[in-house]
C-alpha atoms as a PDB file:
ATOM      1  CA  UNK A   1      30.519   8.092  15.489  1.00  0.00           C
ATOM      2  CA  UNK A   2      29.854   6.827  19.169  1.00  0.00           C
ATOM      3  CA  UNK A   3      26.478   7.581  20.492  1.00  0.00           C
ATOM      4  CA  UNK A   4      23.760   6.410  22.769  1.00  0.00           C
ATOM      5  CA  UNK A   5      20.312   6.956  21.620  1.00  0.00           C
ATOM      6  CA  UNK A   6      16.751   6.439  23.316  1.00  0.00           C
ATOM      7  CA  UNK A   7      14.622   4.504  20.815  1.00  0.00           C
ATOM      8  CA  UNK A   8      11.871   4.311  23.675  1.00  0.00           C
ATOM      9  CA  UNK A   9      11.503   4.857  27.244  1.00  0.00           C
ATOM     10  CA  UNK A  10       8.490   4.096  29.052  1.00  0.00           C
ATOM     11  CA  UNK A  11       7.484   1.255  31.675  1.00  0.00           C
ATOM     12  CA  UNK A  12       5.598  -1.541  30.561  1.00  0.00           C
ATOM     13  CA  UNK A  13       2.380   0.761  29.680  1.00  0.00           C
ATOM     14  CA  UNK A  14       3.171   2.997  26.795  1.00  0.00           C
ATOM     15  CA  UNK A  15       1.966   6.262  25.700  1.00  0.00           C
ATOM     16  CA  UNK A  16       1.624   9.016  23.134  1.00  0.00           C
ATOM     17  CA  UNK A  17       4.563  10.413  23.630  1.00  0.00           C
ATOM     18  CA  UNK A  18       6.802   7.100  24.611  1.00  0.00           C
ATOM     19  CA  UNK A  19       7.424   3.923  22.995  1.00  0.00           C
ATOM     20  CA  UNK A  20       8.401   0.887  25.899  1.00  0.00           C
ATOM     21  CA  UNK A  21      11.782   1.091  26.889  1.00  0.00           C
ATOM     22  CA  UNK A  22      14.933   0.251  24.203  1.00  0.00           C
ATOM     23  CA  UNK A  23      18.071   1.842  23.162  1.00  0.00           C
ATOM     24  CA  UNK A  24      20.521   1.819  20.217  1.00  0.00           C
ATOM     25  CA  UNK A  25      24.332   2.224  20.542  1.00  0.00           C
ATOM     26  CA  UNK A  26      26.749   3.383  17.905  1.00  0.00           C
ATOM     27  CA  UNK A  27      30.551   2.843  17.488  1.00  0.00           C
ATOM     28  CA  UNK A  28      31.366   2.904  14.095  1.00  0.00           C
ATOM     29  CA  UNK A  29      29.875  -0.440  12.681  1.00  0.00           C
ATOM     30  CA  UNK A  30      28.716  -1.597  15.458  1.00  0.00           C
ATOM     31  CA  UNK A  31      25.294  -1.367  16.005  1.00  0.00           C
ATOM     32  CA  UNK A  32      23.348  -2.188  18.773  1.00  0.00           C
ATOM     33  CA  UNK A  33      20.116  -2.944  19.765  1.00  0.00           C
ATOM     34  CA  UNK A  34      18.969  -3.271  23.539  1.00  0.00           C
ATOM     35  CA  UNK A  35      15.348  -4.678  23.745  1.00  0.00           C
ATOM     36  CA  UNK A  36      12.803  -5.672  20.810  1.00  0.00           C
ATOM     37  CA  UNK A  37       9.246  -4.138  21.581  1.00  0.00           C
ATOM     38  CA  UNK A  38       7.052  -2.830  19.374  1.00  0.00           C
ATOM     39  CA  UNK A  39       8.799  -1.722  16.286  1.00  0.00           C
ATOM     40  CA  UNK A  40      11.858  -0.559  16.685  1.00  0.00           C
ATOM     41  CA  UNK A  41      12.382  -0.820  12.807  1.00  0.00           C
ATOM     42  CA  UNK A  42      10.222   2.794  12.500  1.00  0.00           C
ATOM     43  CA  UNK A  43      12.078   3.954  14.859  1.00  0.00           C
ATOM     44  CA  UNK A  44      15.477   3.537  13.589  1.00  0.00           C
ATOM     45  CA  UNK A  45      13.598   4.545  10.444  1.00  0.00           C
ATOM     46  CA  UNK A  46      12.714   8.283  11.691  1.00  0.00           C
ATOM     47  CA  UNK A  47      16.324   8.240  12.840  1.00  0.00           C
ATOM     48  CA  UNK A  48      17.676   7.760   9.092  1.00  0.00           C
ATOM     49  CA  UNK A  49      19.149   4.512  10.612  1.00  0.00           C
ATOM     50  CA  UNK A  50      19.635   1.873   8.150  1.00  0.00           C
ATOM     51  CA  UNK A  51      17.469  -1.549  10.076  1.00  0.00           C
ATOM     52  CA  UNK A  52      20.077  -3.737   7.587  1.00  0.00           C
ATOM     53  CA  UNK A  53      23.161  -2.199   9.226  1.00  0.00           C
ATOM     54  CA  UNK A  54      22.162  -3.318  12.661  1.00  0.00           C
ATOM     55  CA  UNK A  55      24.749  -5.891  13.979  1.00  0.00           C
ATOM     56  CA  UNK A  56      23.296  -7.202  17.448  1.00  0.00           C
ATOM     57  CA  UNK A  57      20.241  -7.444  19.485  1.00  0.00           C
ATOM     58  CA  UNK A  58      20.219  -7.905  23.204  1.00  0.00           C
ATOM     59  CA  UNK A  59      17.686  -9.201  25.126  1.00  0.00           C
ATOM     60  CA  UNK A  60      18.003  -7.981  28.861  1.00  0.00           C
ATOM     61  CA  UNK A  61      15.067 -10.348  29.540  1.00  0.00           C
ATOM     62  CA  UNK A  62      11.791 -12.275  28.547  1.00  0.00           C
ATOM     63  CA  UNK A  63       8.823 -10.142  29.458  1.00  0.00           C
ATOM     64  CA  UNK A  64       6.645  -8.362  26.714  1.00  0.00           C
ATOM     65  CA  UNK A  65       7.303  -4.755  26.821  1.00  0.00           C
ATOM     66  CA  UNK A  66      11.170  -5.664  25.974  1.00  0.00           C
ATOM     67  CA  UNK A  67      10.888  -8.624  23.691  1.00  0.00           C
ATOM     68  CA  UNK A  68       7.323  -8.406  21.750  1.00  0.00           C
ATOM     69  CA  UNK A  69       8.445  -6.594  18.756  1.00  0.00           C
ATOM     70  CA  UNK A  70      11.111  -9.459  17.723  1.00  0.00           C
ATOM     71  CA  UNK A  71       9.206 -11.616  15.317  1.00  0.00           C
ATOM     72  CA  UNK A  72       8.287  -8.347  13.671  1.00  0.00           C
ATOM     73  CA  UNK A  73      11.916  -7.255  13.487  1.00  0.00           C
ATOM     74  CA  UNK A  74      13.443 -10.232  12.210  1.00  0.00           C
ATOM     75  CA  UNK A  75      10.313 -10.733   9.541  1.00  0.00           C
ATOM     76  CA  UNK A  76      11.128  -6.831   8.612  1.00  0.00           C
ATOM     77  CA  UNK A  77      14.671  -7.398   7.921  1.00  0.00           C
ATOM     78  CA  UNK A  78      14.010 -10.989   5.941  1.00  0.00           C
ATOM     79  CA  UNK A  79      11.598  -8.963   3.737  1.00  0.00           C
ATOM     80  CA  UNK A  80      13.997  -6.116   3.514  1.00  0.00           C
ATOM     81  CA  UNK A  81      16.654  -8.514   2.100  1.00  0.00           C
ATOM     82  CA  UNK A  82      19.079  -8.937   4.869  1.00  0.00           C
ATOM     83  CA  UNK A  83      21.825 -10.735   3.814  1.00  0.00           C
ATOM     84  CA  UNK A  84      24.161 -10.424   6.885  1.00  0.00           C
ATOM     85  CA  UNK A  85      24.098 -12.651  10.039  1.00  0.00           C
ATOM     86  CA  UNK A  86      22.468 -11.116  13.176  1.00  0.00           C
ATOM     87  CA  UNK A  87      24.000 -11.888  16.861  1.00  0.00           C
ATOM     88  CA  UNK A  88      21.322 -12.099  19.634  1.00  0.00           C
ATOM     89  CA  UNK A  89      22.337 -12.167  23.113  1.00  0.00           C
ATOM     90  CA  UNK A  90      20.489 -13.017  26.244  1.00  0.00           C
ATOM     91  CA  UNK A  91      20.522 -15.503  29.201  1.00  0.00           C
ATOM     92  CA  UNK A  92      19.922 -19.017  28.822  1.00  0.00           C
ATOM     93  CA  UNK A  93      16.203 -18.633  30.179  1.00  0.00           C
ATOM     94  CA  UNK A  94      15.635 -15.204  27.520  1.00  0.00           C
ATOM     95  CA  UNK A  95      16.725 -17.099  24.412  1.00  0.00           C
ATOM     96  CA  UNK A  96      15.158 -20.421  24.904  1.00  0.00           C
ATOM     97  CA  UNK A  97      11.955 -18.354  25.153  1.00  0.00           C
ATOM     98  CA  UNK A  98      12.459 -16.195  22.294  1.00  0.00           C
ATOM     99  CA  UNK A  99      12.585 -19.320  19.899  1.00  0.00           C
ATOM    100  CA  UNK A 100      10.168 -21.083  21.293  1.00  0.00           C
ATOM    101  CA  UNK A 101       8.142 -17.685  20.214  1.00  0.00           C
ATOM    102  CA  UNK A 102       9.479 -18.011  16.693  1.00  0.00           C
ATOM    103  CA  UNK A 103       8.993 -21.508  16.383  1.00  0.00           C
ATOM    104  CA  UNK A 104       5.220 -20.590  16.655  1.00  0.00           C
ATOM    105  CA  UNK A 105       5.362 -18.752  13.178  1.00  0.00           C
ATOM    106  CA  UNK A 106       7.306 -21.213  11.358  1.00  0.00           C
ATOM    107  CA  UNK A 107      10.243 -19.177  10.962  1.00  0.00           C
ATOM    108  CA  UNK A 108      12.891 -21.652   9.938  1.00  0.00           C
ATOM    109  CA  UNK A 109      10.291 -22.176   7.167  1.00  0.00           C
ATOM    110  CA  UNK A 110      11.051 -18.636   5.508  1.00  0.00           C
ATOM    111  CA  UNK A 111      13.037 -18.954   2.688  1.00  0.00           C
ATOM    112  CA  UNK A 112      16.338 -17.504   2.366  1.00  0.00           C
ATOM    113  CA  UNK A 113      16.479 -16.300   5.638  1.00  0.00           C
ATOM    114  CA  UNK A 114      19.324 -14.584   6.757  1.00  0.00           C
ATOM    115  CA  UNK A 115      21.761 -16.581   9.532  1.00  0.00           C
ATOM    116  CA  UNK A 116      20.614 -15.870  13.125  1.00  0.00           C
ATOM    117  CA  UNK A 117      23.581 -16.460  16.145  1.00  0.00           C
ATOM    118  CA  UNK A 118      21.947 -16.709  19.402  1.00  0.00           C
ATOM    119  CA  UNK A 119      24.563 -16.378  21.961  1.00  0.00           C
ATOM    120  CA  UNK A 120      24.203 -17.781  25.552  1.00  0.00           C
ATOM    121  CA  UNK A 121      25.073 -15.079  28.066  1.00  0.00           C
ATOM    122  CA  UNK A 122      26.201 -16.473  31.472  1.00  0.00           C
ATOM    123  CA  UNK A 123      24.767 -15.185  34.450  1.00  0.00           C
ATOM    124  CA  UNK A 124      27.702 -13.821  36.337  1.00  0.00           C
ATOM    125  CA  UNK A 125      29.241 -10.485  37.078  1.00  0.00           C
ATOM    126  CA  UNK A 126      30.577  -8.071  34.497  1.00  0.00           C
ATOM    127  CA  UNK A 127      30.472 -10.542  31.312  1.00  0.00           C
ATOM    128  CA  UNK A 128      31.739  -9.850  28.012  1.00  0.00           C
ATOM    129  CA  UNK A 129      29.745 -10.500  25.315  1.00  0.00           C
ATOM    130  CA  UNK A 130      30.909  -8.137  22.815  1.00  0.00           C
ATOM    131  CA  UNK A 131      34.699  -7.580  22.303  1.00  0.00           C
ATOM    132  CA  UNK A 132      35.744  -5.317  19.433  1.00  0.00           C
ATOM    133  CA  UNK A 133      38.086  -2.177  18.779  1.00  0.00           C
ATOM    134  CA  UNK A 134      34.582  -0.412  17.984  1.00  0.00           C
ATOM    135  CA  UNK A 135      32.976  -1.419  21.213  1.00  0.00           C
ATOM    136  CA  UNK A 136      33.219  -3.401  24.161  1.00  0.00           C
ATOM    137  CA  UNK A 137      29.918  -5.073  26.155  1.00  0.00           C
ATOM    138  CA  UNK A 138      29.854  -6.625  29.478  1.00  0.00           C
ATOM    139  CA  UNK A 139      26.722  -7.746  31.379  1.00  0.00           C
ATOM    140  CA  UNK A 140      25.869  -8.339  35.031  1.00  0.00           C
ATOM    141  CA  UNK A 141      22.499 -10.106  35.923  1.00  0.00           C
ATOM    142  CA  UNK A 142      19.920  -7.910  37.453  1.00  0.00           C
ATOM    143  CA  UNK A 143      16.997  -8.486  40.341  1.00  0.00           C
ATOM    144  CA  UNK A 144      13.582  -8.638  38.428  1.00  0.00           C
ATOM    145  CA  UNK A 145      10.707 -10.931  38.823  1.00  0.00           C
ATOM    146  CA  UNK A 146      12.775 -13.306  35.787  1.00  0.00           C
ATOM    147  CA  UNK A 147      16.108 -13.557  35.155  1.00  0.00           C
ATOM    148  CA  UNK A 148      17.413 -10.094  33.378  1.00  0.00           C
ATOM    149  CA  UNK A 149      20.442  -8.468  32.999  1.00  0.00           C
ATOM    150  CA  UNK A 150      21.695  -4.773  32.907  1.00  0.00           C
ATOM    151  CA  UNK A 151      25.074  -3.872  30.116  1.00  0.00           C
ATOM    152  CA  UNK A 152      27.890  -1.580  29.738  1.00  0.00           C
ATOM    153  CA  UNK A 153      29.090  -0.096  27.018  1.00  0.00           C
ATOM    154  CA  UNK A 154      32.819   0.557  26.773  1.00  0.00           C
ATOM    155  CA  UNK A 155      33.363   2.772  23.838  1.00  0.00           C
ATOM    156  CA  UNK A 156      37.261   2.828  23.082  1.00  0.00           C
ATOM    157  CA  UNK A 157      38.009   6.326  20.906  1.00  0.00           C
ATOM    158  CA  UNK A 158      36.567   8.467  23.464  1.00  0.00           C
ATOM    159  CA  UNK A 159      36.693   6.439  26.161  1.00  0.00           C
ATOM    160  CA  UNK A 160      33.233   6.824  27.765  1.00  0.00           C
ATOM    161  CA  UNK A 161      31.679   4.467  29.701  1.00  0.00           C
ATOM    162  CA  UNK A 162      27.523   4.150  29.688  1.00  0.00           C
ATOM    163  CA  UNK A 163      25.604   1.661  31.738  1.00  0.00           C
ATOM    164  CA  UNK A 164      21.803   0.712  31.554  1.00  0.00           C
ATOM    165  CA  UNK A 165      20.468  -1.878  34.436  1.00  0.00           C
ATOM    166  CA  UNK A 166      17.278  -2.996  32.368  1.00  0.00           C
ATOM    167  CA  UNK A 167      14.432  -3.905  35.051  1.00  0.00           C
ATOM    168  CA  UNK A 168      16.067  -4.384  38.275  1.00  0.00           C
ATOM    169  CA  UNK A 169      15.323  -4.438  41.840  1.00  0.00           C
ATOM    170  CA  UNK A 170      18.880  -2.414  43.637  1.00  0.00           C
ATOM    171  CA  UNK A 171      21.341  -5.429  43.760  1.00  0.00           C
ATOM    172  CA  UNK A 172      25.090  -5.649  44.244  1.00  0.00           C
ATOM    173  CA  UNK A 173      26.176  -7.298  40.870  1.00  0.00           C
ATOM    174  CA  UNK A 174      24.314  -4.116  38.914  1.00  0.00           C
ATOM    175  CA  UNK A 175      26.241  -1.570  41.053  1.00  0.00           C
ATOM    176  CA  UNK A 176      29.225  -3.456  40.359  1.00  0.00           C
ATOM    177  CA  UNK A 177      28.436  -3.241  36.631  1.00  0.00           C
ATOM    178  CA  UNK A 178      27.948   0.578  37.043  1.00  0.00           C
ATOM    179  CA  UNK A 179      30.477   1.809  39.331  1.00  0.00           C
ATOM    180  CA  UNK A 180      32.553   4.560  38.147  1.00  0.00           C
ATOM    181  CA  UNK A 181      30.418   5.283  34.275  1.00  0.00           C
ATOM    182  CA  UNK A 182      29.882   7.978  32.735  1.00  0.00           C
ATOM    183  CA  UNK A 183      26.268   7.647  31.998  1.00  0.00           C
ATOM    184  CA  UNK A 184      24.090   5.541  33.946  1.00  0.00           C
ATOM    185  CA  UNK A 185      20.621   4.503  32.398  1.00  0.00           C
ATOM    186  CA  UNK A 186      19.016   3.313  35.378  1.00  0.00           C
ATOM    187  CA  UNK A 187      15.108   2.321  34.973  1.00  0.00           C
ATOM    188  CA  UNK A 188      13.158   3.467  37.607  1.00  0.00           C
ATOM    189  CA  UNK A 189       9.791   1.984  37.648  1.00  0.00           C
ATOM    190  CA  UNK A 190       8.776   2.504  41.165  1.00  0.00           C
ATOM    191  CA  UNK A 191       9.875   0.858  44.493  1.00  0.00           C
ATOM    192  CA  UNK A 192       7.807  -2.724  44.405  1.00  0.00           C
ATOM    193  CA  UNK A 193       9.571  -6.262  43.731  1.00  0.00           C
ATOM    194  CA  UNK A 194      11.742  -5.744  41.002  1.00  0.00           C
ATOM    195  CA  UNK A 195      12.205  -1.936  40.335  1.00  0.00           C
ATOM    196  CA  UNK A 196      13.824   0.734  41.497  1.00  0.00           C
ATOM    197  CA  UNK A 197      12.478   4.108  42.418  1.00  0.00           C
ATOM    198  CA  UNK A 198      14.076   7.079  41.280  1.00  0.00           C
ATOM    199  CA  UNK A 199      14.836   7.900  44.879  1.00  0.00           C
ATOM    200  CA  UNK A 200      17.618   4.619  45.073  1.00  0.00           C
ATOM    201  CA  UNK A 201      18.354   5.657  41.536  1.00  0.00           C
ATOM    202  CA  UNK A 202      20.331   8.785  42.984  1.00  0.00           C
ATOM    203  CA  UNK A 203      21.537   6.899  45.927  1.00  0.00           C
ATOM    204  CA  UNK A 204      22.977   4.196  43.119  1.00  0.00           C
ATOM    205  CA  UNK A 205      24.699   7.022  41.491  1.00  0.00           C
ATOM    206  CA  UNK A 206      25.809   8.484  44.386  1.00  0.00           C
ATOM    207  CA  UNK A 207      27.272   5.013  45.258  1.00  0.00           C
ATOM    208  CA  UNK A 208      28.517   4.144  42.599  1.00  0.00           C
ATOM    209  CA  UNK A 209      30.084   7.686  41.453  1.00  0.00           C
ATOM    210  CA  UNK A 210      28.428   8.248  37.987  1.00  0.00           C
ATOM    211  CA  UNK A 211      29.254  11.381  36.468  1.00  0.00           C
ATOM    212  CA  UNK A 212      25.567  11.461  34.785  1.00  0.00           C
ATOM    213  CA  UNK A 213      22.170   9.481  35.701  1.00  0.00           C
ATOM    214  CA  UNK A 214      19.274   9.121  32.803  1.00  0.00           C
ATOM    215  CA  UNK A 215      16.174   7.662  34.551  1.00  0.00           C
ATOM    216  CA  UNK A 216      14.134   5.440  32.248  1.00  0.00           C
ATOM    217  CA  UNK A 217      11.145   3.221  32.101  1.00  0.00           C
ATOM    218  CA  UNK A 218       9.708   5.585  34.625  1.00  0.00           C
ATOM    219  CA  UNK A 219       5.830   5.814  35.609  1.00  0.00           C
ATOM    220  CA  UNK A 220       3.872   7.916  33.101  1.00  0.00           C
ATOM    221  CA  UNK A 221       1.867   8.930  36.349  1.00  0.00           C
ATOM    222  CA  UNK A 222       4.717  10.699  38.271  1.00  0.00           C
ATOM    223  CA  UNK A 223       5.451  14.303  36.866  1.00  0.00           C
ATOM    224  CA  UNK A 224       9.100  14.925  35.493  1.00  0.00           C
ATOM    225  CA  UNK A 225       9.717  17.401  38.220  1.00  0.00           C
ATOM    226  CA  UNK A 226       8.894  14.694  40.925  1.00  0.00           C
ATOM    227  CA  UNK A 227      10.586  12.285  39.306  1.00  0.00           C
ATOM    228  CA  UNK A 228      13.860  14.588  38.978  1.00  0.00           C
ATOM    229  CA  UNK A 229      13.542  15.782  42.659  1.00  0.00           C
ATOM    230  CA  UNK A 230      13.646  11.870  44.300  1.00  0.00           C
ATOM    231  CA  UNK A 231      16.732  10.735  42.680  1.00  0.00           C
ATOM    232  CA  UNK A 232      18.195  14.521  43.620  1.00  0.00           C
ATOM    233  CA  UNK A 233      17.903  13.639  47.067  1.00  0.00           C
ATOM    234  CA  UNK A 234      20.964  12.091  47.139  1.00  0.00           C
ATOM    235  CA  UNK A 235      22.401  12.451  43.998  1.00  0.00           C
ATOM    236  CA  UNK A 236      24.124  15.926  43.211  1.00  0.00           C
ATOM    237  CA  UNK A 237      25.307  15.242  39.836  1.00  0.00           C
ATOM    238  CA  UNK A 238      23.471  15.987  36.226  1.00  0.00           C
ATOM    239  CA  UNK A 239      20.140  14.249  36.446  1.00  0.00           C
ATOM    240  CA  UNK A 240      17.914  13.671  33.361  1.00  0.00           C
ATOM    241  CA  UNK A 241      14.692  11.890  32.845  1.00  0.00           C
ATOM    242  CA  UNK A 242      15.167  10.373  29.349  1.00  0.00           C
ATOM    243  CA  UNK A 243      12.802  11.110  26.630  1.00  0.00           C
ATOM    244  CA  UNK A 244      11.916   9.057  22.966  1.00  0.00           C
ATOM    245  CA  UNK A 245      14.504   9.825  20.703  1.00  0.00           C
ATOM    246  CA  UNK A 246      16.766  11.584  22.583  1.00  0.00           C
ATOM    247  CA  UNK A 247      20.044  11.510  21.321  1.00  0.00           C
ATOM    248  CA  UNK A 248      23.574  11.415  23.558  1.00  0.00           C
ATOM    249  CA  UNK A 249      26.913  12.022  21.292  1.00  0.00           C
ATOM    250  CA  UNK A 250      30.084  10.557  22.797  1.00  0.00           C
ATOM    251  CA  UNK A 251      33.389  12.471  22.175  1.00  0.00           C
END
């Protein structure tokens, strides 16, 4: 099974109806995990996704509404009885912040914890992190207030290709990361420093010749309909505003 699904996918204020903005990506046994807020654990939950089955956690970068719900998630799985090591990637800057935050509750102290692999992720164009015959991950860094980075997912049976840029001001290295996808996830929070509006979402696409743009982390403010028309300026292609739980099968 390949798929893409939408575990949340609002901006940094949530909702009723949205949960702040993370994903989950399926090939097989790999399992994937972009972003930690909230609790993605009820999530995957709802889903009938097993939490234990989960095999890496990325962390595009280090601001609340995409990294709060990690001590939670990790204390859920110890308690849970995870058994198997879990692989966290992020830049240099995002991991040496997330264990400072678990240092603060002790967590090396919890007993039989399960093994925990952070993995540096350099900050340079289009690299791999994750290298399998399930699934293949390269990152790119981004243009956001911190350091951040967008992904691609490279899913080998069906050969589909399906970007997300994470926060990100428009930036060569993130249109290099996204040229030529299937599916681009493209947030678009709005046109100040360090976001995109959906407008330059559909002139990204357009640019970079996506066959399908999802906007995400979009202001709850902005109706869907405006929202769809600005990145349809440009952009002539399939255009969806990405809801909570939305599923996407690949294949």
């Amino acid at each position: 099974m390949e798929q893409v699904i939408f575990l949340g996918t609002s901006s940094a204020i949530s909702n009723e109806k949205q949960e702040n903005s993370h994903l989950f990506f399926q090939s097989g046994n790999r399992k994937v995990l972009v972003d930690c807020p909230g609790n993605p654990i009820s999530r995957m939950k709802e889903l009938e996704i097993n939490p234990l089955e989960l095999t890496d956690l990325i962390i595009t970068h280090f601001h609340p509404d995409h990294v709060s719900g990690l001590p939670l998630l990790l204390m859920d799985l110890w308690i849970m009885g995870r058994k198997d090591q879990l692989s966290i990637f992020g830049l240099k800057f995002t991991l040496d912040r997330a264990k400072a935050m678990m240092e603060l509750f002790d967590w090396q102290k919890w007993p039989e914890f399960f093994p925990v692999n952070f993995i540096e992720v350099e900050e340079t164009n289009n690299f791999p992190i994750i290298l399998s015959k399930e699934i293949n991950v390269l990152t790119a860094p981004g243009k956001h207030l911190i350091p951040s980075i967008g992904v691609k997912f490279d899913f080998p049976v069906s050969g589909k290709k399906v970007a997300y840029s994470s926060d990100t001001e428009p930036c060569d290295s993130i249109m290099e990361l996204v040229k030529n996808t299937d599916i681009l996830i493209h947030e678009a929070g709005g046109s100040g420093f360090g976001h995109t509006s959906a407008e330059n979402c559909g002139k990204i696409a357009l640019e970079a010749a996506v066959k399908q743009l999802y906007l995400i982390h979009y202001p709850g403010e902005i109706t869907e309909k405006e929202l769809l028309f600005q990145a349809s300026k440009f952009y002539l292609g399939d255009v969806f505003l990405a809801k909570d739980m939305l599923t996407i099968q690949l294949g």
